[in-house]
C-alpha atoms as a PDB file:
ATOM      1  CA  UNK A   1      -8.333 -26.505   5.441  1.00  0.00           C
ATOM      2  CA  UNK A   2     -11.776 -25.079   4.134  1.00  0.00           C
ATOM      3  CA  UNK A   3     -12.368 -21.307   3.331  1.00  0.00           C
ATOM      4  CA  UNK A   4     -15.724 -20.157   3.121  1.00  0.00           C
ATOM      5  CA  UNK A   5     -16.063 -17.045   0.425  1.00  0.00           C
ATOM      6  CA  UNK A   6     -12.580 -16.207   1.477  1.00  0.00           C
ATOM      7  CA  UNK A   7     -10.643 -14.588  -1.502  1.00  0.00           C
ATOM      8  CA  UNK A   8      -7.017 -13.229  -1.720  1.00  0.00           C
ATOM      9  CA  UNK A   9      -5.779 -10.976  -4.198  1.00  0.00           C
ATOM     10  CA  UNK A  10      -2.362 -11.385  -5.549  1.00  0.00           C
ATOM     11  CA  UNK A  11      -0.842  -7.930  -7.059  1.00  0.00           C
ATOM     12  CA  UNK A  12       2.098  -7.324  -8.396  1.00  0.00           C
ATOM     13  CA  UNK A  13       3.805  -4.308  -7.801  1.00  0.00           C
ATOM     14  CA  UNK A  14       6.003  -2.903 -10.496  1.00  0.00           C
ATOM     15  CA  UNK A  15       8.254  -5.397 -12.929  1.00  0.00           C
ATOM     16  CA  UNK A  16       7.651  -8.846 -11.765  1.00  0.00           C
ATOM     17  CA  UNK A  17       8.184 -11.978 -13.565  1.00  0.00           C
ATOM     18  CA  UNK A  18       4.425 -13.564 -14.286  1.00  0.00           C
ATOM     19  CA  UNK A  19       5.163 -17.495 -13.180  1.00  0.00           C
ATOM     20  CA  UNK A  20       6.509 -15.671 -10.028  1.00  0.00           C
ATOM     21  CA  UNK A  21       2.466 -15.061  -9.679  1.00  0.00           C
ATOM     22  CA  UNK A  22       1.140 -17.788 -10.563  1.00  0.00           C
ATOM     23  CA  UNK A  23       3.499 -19.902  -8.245  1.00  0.00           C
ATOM     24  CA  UNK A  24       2.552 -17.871  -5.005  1.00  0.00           C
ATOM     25  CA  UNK A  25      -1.505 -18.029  -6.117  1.00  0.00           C
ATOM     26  CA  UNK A  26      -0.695 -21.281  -6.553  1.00  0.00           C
ATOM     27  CA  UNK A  27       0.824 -22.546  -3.120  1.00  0.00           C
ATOM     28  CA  UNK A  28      -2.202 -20.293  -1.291  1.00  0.00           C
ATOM     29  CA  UNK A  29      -4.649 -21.872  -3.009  1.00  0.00           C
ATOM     30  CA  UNK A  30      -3.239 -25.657  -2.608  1.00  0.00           C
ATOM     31  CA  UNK A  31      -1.927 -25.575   1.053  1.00  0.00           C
ATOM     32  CA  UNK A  32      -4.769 -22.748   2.467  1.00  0.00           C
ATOM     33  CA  UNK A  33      -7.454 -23.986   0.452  1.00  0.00           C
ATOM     34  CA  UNK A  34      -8.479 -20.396  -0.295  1.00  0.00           C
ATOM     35  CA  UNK A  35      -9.627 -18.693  -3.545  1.00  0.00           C
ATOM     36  CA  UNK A  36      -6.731 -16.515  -5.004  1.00  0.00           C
ATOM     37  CA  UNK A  37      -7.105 -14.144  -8.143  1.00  0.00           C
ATOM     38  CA  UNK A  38      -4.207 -12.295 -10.113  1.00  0.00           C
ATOM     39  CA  UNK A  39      -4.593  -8.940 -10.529  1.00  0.00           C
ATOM     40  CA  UNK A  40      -3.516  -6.175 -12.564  1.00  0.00           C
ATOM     41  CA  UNK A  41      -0.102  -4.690 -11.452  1.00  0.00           C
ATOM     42  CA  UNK A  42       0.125  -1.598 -10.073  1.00  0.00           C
ATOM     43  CA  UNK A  43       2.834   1.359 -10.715  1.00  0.00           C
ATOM     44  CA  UNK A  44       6.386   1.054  -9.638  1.00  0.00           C
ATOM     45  CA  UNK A  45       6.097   2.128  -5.543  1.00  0.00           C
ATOM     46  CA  UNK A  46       8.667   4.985  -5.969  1.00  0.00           C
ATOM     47  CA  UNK A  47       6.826   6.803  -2.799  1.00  0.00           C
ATOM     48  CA  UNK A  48       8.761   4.074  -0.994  1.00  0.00           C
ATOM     49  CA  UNK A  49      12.152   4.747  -1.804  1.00  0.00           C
ATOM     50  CA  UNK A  50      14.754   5.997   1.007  1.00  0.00           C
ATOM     51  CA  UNK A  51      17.387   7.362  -1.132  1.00  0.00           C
ATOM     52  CA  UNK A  52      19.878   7.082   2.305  1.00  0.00           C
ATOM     53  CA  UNK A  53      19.432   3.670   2.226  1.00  0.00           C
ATOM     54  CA  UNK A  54      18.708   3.019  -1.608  1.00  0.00           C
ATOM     55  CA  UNK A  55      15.539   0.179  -0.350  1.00  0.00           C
ATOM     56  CA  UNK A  56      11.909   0.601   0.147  1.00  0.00           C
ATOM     57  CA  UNK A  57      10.226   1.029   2.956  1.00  0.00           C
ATOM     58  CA  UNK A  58       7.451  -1.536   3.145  1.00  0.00           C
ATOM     59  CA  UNK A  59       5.619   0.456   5.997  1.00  0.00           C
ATOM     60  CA  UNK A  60       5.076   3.314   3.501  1.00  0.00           C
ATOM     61  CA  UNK A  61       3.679   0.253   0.849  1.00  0.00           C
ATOM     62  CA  UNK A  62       1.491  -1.125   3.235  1.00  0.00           C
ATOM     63  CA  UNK A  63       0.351   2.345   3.979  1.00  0.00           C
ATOM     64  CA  UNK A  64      -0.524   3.146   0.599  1.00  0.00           C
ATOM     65  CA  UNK A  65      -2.115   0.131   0.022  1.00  0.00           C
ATOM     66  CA  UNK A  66      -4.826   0.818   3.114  1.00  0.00           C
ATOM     67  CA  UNK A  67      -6.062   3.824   0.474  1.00  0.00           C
ATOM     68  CA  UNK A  68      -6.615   1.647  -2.255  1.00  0.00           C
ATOM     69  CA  UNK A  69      -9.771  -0.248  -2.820  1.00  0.00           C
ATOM     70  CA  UNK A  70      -9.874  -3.920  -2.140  1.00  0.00           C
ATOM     71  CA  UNK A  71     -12.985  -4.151  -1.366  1.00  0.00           C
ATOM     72  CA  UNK A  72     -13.440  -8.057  -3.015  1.00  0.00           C
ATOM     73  CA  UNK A  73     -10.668  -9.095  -1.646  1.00  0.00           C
ATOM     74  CA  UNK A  74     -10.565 -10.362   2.236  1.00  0.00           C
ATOM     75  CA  UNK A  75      -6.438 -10.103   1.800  1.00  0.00           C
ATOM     76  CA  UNK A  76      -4.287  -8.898  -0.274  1.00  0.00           C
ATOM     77  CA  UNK A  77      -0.926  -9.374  -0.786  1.00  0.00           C
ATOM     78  CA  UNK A  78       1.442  -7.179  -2.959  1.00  0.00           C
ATOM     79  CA  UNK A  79       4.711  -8.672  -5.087  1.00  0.00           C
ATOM     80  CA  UNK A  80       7.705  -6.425  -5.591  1.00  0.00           C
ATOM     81  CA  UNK A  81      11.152  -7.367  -7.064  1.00  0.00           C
ATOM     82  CA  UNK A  82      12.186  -4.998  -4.750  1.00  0.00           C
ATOM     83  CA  UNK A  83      14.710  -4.688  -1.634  1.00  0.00           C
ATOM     84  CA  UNK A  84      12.397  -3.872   1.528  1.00  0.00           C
ATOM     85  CA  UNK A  85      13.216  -2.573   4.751  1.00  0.00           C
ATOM     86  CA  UNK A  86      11.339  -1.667   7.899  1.00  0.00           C
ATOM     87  CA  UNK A  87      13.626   0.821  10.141  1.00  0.00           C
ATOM     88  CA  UNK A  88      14.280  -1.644  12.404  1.00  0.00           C
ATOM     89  CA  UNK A  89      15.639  -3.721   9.908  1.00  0.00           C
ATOM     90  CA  UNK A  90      18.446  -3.960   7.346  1.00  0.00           C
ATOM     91  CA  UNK A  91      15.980  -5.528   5.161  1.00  0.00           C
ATOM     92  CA  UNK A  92      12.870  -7.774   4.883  1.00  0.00           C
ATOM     93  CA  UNK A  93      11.335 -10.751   2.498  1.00  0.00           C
ATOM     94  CA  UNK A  94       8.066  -9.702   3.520  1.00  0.00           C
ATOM     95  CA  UNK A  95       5.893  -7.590   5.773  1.00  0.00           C
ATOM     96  CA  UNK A  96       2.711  -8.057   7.003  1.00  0.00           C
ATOM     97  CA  UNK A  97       0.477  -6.531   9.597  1.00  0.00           C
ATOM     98  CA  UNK A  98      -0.755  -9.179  12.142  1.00  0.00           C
ATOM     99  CA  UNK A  99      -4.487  -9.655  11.763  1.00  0.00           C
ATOM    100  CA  UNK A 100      -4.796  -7.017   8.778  1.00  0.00           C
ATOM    101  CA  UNK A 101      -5.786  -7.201   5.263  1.00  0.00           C
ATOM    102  CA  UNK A 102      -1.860  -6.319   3.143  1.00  0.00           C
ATOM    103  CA  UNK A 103       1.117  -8.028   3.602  1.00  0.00           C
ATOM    104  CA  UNK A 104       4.037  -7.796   0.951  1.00  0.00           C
ATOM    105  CA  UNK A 105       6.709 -10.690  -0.429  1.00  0.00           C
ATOM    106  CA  UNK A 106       9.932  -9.096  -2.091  1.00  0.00           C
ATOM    107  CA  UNK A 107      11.626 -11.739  -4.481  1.00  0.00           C
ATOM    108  CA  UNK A 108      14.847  -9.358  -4.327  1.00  0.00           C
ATOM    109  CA  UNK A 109      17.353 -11.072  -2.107  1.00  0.00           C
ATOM    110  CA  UNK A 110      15.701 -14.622  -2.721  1.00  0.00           C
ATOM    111  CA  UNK A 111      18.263 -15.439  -5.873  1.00  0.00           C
ATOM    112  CA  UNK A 112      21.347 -15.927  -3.940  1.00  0.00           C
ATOM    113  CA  UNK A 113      22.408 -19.004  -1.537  1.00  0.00           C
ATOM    114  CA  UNK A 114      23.715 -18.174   2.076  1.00  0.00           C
ATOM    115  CA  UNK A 115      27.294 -18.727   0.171  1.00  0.00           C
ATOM    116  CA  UNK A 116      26.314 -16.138  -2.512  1.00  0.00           C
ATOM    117  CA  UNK A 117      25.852 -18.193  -5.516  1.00  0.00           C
ATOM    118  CA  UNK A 118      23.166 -17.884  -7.584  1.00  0.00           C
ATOM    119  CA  UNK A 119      19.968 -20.106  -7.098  1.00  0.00           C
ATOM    120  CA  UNK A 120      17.857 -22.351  -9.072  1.00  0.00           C
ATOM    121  CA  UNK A 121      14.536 -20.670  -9.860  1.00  0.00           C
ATOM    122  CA  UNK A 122      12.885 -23.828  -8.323  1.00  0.00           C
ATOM    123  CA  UNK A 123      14.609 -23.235  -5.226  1.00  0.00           C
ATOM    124  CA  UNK A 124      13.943 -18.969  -5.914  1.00  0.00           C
ATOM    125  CA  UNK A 125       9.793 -19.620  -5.978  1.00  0.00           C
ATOM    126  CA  UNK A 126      10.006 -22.558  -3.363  1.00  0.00           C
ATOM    127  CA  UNK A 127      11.171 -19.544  -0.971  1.00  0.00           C
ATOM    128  CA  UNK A 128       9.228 -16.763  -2.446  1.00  0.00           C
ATOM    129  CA  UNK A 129       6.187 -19.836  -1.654  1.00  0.00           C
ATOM    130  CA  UNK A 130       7.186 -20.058   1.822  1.00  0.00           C
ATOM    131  CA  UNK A 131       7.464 -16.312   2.845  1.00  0.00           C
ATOM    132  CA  UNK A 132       3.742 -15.643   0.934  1.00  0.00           C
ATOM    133  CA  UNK A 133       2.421 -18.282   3.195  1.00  0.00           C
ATOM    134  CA  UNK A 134       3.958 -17.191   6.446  1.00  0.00           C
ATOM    135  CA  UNK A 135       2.671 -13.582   5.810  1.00  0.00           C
ATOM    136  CA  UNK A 136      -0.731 -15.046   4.926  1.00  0.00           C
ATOM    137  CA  UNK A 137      -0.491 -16.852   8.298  1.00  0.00           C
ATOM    138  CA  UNK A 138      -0.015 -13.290  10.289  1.00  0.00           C
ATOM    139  CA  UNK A 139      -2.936 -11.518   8.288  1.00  0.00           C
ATOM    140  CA  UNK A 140      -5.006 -14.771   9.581  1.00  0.00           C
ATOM    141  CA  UNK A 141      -3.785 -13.997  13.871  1.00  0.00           C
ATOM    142  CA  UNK A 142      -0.981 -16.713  13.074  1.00  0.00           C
ATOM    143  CA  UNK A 143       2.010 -15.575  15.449  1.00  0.00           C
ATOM    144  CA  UNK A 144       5.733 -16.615  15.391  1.00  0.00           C
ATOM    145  CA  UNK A 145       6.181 -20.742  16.140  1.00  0.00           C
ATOM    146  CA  UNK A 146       8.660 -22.268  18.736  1.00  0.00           C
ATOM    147  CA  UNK A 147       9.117 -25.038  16.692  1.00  0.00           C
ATOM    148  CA  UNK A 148      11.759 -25.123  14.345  1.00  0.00           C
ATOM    149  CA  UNK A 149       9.746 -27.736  11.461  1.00  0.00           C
ATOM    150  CA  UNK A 150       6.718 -25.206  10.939  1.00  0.00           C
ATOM    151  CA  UNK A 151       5.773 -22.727   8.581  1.00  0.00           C
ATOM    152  CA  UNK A 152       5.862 -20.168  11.094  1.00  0.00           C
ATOM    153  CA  UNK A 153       9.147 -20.200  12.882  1.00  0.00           C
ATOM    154  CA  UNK A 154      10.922 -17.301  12.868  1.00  0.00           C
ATOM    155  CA  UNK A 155      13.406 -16.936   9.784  1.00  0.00           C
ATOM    156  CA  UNK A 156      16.377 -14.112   9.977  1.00  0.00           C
ATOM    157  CA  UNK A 157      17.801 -15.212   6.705  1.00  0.00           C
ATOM    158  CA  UNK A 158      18.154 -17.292   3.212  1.00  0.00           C
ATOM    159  CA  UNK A 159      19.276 -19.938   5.540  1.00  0.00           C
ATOM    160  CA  UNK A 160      16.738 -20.207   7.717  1.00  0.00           C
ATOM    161  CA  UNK A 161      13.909 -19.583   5.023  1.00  0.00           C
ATOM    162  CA  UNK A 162      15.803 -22.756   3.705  1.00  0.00           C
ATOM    163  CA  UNK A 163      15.509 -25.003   6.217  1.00  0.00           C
ATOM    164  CA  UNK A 164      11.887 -24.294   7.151  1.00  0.00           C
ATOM    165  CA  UNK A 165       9.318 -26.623   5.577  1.00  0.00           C
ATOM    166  CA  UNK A 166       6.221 -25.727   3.540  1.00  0.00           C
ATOM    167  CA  UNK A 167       4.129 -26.500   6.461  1.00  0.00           C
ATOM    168  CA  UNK A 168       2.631 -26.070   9.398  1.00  0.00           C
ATOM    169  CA  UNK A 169       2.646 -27.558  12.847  1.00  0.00           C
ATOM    170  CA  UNK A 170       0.133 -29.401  14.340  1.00  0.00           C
ATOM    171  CA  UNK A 171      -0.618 -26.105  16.491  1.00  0.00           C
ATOM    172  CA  UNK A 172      -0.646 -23.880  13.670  1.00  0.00           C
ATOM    173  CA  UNK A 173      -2.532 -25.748  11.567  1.00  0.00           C
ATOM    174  CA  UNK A 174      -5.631 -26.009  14.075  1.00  0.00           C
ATOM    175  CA  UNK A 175      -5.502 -22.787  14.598  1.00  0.00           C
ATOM    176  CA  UNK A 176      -5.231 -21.541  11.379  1.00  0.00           C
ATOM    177  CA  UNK A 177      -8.745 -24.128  10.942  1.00  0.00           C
ATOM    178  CA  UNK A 178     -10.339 -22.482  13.372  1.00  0.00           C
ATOM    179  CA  UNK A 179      -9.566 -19.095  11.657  1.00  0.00           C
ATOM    180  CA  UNK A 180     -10.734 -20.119   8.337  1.00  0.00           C
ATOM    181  CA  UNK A 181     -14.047 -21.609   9.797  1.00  0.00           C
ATOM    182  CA  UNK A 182     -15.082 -18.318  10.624  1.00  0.00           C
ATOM    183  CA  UNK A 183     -17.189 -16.213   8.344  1.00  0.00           C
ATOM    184  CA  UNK A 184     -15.340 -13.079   7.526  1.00  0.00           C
ATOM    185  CA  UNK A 185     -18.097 -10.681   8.954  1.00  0.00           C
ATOM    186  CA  UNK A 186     -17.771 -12.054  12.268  1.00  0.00           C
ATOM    187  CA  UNK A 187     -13.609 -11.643  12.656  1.00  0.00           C
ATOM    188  CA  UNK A 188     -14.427  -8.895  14.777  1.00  0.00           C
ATOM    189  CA  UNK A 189     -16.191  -9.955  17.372  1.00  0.00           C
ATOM    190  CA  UNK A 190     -14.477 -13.346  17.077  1.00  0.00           C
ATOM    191  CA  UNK A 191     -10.837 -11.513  17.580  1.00  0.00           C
ATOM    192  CA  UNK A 192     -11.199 -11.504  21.455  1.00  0.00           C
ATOM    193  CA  UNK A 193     -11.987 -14.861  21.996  1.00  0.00           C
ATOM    194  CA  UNK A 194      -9.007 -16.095  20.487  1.00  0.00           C
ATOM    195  CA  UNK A 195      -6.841 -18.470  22.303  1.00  0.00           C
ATOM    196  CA  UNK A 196      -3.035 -19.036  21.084  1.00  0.00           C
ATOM    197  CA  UNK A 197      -1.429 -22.541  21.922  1.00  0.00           C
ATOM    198  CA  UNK A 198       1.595 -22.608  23.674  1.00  0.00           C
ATOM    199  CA  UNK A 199       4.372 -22.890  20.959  1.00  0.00           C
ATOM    200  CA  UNK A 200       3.583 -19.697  20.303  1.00  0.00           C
ATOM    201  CA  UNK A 201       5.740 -16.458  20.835  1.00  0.00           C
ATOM    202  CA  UNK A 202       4.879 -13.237  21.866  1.00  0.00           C
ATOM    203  CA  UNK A 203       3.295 -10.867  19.824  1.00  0.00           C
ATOM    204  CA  UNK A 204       6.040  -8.471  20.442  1.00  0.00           C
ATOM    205  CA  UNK A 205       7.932 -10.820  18.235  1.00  0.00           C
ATOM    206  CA  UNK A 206       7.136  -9.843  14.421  1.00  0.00           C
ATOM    207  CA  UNK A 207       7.545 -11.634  11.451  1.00  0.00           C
ATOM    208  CA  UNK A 208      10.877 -10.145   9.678  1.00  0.00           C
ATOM    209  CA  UNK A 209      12.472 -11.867   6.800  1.00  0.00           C
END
């Protein structure tokens, strides 16, 4: 896949470990082809807490990152070693709004297997890999994939995160092309001639991790 002055930003948000970083820029920049930069954390998002539910709301992060300037950056995408939620939700691995500019990829609950044992890190940042990319794929249009061996099938849990590869389908990966070809001033005007092959689901059906 080929980007064309395309750059994502990759932020951490509060304490996260540094490799953590470099392993997510990594993985954009190797399977999407697109130009990633590290940047300097930001605070602790304490605006986010919901002290009934002892999580953070990822709505209220993405919020507060729409006041921030970005203006380099084409996407962004904020790190937290944080537990998310959306209210809809007992929790997330990331959040992203479909066709926007933020998503978010907690590493909180990606330490423990289905059985509750702890985790290799390898097998930690293989996942944390995996739900950066998927979130990258909704800021670029990509919606939820019928097909169980992609990228972007739906995942409820650390089992299904796990048995999702670090790729996409056929489908997904044309589109995504076709996505990328496009110069970034002309998304707009582009967004209504978009077609979406038929694997996909409907955009009722959100990303939630």
């Amino acid at each position: 896949m080929s980007s064309n002055k395309r750059l994502v930003g990759v932020v951490p948000l509060g304490d996260v470990p540094e490799i953590a970083l470099k392993v997510i820029a990594a993985h954009i920049s190797g399977y999407y082809k697109l130009s990633v930069q590290i940047l300097p954390p930001l605070e602790h998002p304490e605006y986010a807490f919901d002290e009934r539910r002892f999580q953070y709301n990822a709505g209220i992060i993405l919020k507060a990152f729409e006041s921030m300037r970005f203006k380099d950056y084409e996407k962004v995408m904020g790190i937290l070693n944080l537990d998310l939620f959306i209210p809809i939700f007992t929790h997330v691995f990331g959040e992203a709004k479909q066709g926007g500019k933020f998503a978010l990829v907690s590493l909180f609950r990606l330490g423990k297997n289905p059985d509750g044992s702890p985790s290799p890190s390898s097998l930690i940042f293989e996942r944390a890999a995996k739900v950066a990319l998927h979130e990258l794929g909704h800021l670029f249009n990509l919606l939820h994939c019928r097909e169980k061996r992609c990228l972007m099938h739906f995942s409820g849990g650390i089992q299904d995160l796990d048995e999702i590869p670090l790729y996409l389908c056929r489908y997904c990966s044309d589109f995504l092309k076709n996505r990328l070809r496009r110069q970034p001033d002309n998304e707009e005007s582009l967004k209504k001639l978009d077609t979406i092959p038929l694997n996909r689901l409907s955009s009722q059906e959100r990303f939630r991790q």
